[in-house]
Protein backbone atom coordinates (compact mmCIF):
# COMPACT_ATOMS: atom_id res chain seq x y z
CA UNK A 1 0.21 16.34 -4.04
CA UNK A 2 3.56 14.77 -2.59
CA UNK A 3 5.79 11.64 -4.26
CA UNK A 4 7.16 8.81 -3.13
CA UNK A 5 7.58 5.28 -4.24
CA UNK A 6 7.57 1.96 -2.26
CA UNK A 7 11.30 0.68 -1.44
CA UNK A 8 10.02 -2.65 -2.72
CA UNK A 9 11.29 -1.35 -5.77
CA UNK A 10 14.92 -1.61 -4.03
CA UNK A 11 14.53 -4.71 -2.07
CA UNK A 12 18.53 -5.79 -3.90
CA UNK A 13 19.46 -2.88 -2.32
CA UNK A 14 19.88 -2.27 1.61
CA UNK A 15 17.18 0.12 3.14
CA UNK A 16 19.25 3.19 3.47
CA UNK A 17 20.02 2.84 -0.72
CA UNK A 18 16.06 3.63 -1.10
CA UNK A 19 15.93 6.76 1.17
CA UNK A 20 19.15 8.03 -0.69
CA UNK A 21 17.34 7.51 -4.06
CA UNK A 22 14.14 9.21 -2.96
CA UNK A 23 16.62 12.40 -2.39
CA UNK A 24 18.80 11.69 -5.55
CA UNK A 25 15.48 12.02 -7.70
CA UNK A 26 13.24 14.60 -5.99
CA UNK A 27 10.66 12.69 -4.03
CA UNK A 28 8.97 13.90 -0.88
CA UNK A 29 8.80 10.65 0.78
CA UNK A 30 9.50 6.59 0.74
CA UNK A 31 6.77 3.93 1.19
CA UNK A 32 8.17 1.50 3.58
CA UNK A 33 8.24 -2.21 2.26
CA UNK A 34 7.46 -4.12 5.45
CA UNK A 35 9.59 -7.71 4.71
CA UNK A 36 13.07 -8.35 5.01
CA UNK A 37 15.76 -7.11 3.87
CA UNK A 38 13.90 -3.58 4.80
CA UNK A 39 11.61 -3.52 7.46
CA UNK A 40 9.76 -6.80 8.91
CA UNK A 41 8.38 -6.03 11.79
CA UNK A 42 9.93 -8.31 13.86
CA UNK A 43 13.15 -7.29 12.77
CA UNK A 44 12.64 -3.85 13.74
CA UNK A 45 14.63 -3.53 17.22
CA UNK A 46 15.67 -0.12 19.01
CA UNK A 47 18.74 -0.27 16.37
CA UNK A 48 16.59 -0.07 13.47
CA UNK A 49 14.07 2.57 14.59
CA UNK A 50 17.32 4.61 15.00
CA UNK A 51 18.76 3.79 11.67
CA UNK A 52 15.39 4.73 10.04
CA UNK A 53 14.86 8.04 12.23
CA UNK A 54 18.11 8.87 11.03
CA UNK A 55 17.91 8.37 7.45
CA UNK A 56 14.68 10.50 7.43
CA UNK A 57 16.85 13.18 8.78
CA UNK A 58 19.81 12.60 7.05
CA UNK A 59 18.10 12.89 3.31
CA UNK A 60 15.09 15.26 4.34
CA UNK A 61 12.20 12.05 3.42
CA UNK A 62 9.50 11.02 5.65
CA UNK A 63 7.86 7.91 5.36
CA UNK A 64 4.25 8.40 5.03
CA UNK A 65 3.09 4.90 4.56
CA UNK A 66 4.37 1.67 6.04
CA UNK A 67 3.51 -1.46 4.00
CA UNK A 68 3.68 -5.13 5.88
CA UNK A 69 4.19 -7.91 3.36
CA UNK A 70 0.25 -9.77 3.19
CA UNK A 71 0.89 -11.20 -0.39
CA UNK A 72 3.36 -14.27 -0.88
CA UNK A 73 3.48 -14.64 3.09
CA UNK A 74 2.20 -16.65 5.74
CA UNK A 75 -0.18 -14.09 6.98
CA UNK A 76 -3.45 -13.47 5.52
CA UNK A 77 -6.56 -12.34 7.65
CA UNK A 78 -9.28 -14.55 5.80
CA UNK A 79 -7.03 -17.37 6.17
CA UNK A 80 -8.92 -20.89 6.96
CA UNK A 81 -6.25 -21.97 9.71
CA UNK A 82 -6.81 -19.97 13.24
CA UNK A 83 -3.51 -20.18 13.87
CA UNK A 84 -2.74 -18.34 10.81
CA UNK A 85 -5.58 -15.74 11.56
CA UNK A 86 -4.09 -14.94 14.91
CA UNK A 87 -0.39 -14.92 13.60
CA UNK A 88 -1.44 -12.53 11.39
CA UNK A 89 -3.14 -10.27 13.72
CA UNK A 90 -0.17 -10.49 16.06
CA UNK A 91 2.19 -9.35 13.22
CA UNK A 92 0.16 -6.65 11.94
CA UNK A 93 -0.24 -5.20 15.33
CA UNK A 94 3.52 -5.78 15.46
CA UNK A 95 3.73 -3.76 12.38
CA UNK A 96 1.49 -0.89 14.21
CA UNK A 97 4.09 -0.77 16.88
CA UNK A 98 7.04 0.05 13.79
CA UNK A 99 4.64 2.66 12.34
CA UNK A 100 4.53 4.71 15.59
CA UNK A 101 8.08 4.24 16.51
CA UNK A 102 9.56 5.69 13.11
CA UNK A 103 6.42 8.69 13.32
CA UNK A 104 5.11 6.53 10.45
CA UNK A 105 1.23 7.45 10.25
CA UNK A 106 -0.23 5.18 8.37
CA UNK A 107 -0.01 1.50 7.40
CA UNK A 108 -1.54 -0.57 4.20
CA UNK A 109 -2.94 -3.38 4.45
CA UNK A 110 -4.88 -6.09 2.34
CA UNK A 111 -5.89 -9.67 1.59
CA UNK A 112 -4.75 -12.29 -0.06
CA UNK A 113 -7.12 -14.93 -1.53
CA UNK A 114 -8.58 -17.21 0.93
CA UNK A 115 -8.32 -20.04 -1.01
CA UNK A 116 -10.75 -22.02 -3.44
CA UNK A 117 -14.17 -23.68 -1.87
CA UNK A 118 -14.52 -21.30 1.09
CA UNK A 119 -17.50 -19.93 2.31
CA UNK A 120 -17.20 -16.08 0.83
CA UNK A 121 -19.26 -14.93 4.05
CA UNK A 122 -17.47 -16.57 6.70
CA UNK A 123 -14.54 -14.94 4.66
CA UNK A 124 -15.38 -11.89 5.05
CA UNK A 125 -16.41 -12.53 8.71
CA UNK A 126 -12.90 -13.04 9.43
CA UNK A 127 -11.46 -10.53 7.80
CA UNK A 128 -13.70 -7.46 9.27
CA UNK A 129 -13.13 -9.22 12.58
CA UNK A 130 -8.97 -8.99 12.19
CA UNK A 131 -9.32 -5.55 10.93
CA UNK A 132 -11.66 -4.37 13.74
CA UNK A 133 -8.90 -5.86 16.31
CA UNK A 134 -6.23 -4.86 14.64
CA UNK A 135 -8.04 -0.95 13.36
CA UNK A 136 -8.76 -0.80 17.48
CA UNK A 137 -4.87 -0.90 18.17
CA UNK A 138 -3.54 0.84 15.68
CA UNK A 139 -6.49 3.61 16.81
CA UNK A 140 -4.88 3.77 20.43
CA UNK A 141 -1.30 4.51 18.62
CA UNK A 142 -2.77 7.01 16.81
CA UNK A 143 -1.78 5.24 13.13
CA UNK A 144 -4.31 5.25 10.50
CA UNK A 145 -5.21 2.05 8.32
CA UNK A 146 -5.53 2.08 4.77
CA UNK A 147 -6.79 -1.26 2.81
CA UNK A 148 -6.00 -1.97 -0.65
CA UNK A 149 -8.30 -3.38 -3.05
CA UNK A 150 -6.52 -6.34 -4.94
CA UNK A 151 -7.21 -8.22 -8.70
CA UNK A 152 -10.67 -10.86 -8.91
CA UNK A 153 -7.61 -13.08 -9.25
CA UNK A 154 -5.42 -12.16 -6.55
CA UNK A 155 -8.10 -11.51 -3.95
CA UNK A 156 -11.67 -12.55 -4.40
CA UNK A 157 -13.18 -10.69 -1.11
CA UNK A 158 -11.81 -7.26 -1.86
CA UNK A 159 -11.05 -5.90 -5.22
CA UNK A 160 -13.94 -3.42 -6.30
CA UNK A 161 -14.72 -0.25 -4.64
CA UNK A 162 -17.87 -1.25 -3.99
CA UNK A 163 -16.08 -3.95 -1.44
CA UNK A 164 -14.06 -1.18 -0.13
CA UNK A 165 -16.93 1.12 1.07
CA UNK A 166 -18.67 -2.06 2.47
CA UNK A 167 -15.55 -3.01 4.39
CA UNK A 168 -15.20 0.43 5.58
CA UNK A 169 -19.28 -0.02 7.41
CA UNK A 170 -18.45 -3.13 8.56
CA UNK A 171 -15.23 -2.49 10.07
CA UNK A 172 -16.33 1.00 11.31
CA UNK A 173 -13.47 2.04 13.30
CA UNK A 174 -12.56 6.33 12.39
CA UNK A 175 -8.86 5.56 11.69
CA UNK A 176 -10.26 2.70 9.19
CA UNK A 177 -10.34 4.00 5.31
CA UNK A 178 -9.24 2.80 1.67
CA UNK A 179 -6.84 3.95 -1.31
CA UNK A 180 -6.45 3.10 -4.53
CA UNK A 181 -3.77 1.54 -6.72
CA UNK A 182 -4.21 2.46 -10.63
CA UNK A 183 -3.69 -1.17 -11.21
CA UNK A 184 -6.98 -2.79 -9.99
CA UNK A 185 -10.10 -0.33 -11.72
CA UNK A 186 -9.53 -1.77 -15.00
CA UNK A 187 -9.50 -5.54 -14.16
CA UNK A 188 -12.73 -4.64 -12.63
CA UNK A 189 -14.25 -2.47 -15.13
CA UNK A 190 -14.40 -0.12 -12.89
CA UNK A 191 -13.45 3.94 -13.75
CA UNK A 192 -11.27 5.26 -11.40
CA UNK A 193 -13.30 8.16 -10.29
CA UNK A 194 -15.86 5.63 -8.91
CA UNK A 195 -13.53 5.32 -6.09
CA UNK A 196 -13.60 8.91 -4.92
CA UNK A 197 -17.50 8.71 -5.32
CA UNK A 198 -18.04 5.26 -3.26
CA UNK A 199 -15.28 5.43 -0.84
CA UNK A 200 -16.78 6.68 2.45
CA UNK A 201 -13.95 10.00 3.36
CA UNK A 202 -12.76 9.78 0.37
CA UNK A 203 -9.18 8.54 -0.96
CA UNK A 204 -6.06 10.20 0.42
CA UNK A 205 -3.21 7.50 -0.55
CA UNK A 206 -2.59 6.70 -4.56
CA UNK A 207 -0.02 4.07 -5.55
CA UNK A 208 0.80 4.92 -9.28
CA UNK A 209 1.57 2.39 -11.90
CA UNK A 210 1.18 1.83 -15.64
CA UNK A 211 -1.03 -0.81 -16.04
CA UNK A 212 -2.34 -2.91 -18.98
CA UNK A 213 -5.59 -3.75 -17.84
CA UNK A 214 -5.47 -7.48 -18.58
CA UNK A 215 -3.33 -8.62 -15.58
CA UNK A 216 -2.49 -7.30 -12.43
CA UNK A 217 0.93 -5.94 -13.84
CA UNK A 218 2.48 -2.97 -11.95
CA UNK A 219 3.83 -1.66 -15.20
CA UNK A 220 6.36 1.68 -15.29
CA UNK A 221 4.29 4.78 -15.38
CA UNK A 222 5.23 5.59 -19.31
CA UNK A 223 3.73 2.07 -20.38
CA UNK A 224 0.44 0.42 -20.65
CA UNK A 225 -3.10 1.99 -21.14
CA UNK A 226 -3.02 4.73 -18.35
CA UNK A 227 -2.88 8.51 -20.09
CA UNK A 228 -1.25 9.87 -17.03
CA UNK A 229 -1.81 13.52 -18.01
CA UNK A 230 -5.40 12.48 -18.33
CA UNK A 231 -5.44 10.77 -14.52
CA UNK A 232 -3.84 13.55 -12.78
CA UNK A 233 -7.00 15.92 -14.46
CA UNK A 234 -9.46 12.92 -12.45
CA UNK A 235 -7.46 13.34 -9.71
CA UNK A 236 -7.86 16.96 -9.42
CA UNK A 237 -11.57 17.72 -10.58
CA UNK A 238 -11.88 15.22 -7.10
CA UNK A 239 -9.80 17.85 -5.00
CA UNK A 240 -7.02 14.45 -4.72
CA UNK A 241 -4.19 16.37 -2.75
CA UNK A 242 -2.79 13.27 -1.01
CA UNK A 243 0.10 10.85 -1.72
CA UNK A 244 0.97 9.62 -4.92
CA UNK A 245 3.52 6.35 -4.62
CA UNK A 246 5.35 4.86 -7.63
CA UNK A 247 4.76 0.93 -6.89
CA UNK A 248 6.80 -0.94 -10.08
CA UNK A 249 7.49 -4.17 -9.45
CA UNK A 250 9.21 -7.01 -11.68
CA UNK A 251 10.59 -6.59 -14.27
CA UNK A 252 11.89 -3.46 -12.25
CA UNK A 253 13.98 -4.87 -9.66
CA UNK A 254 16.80 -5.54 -12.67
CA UNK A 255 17.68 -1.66 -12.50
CA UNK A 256 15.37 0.31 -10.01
CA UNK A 257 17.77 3.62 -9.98
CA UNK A 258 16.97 3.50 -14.02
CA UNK A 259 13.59 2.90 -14.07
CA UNK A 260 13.65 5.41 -11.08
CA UNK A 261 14.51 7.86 -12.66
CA UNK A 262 12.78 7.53 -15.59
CA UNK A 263 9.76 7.35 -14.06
CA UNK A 264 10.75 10.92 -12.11
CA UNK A 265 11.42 12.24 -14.98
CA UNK A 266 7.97 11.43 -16.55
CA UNK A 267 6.12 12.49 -13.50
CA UNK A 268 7.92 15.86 -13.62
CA UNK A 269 6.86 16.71 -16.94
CA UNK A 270 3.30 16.51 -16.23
């Protein structure tokens, strides 16, 4: 397995900050946050690819998953305005173009809710048909696309595995495929192993978390429910030999080198 954590984590901190953290504390790699300050893909000009080619260099990480903001922003795929479906397709083939440009090779993506009263099916109509158009493209630049299932209260469409492994047949594109973060099995009562069992070529992207399995808290990876020591035995009896990224999120962004280290610290002990 390799490390890395999602720079969301940092996002007080300019970009650079989070590559020379992910050196500081041993990780292999850094989950791109794709919003500003770090890396919205409109923002991401000649200059930038530079800067971010560089840093890989410069502190020996790669970047092996690049993650446009979908939550808390104007984009959403199932959205009930066109003009916010097509924005949205626009930006995350935008967002395809960054991936290829920093040898990014992959790119996570998800769904907000649609809002209350919709039609579930016409829902879900619109999202297979953005992620078809946008799987398609991302295809051509050779850039994989990973979806993320989400809370029943965050995201309604997709947030069981079972959703993920119909998604996957619907969308049927071969770069097209799922991942899981530690945070969602419980709020479904899901176990965690029915992922690698459902999912359709299996899981290769893990975001870790501690989780409490009430809300859709991103806890630190020494609190909440989760035997870690436990996990990583799942992981492995399923052959799991893909990315593991720390994804903490508030109360985290107070101290994220602390909590950064803590939580590389932990990780190494197992």
């Amino acid at each position: 397995m390799k490390f890395s954590f999602l720079s969301l984590q940092f996002k007080r901190w300019p970009l650079e900050y989070a590559f020379q953290m992910a050196t500081e504390y041993g990780f292999d790699g850094l989950e791109l946050w794709g919003a500003r300050p770090h890396a919205y893909p409109f923002d991401i000009d000649l200059t930038a690819v530079s800067e971010i080619l560089s840093w890989q260099k410069k502190y020996g990480i790669c970047v092996p998953m690049d993650t446009p903001e979908l939550l808390s922003y104007p984009y959403n795929l199932a959205s009930s305005s066109p003009k916010e479906q097509e924005e949205t397709v626009v930006y995350l083939k935008r967002a395809v173009d960054v991936c290829e440009a920093i040898q990014c090779p992959a790119m996570l993506v998800s769904c907000d809710h649609p809002g209350y009263g919709r039609n579930q099916h016409e829902c879900w109509r619109l999202l297979t048909e953005g992620l078809k158009e946008v799987a398609s493209y991302a295809l051509h630049h050779g850039i994989q696309l990973r979806m993320e299932s989400l809370g029943p209260n965050t995201s309604p469409i997709v947030s069981r595995s079972e959703d993920l492994a119909r998604l996957i047949a619907d969308v049927d594109m071969p770069n097209f495929g799922a991942m899981l973060d530690m945070a969602i099995p419980p709020l479904c009562a899901e176990p965690y192993a029915q992922y690698f069992e459902q999912i359709p070529g299996g899981i290769d992207y893990v975001h870790l978390c501690g989780c409490d399995g009430i809300f859709e808290t991103h806890l630190q990876v020494t609190e909440g429910t989760i035997d870690f020591a436990a996990m990583f035995r799942v992981l492995s009896r399923h052959g799991y030999d893909g990315w593991c990224s720390l994804e903490i999120l508030e109360p985290y962004y107070r101290d994220p080198e602390l909590y950064l280290a803590q939580a590389a610290q932990f990780l190494k002990s197992l």
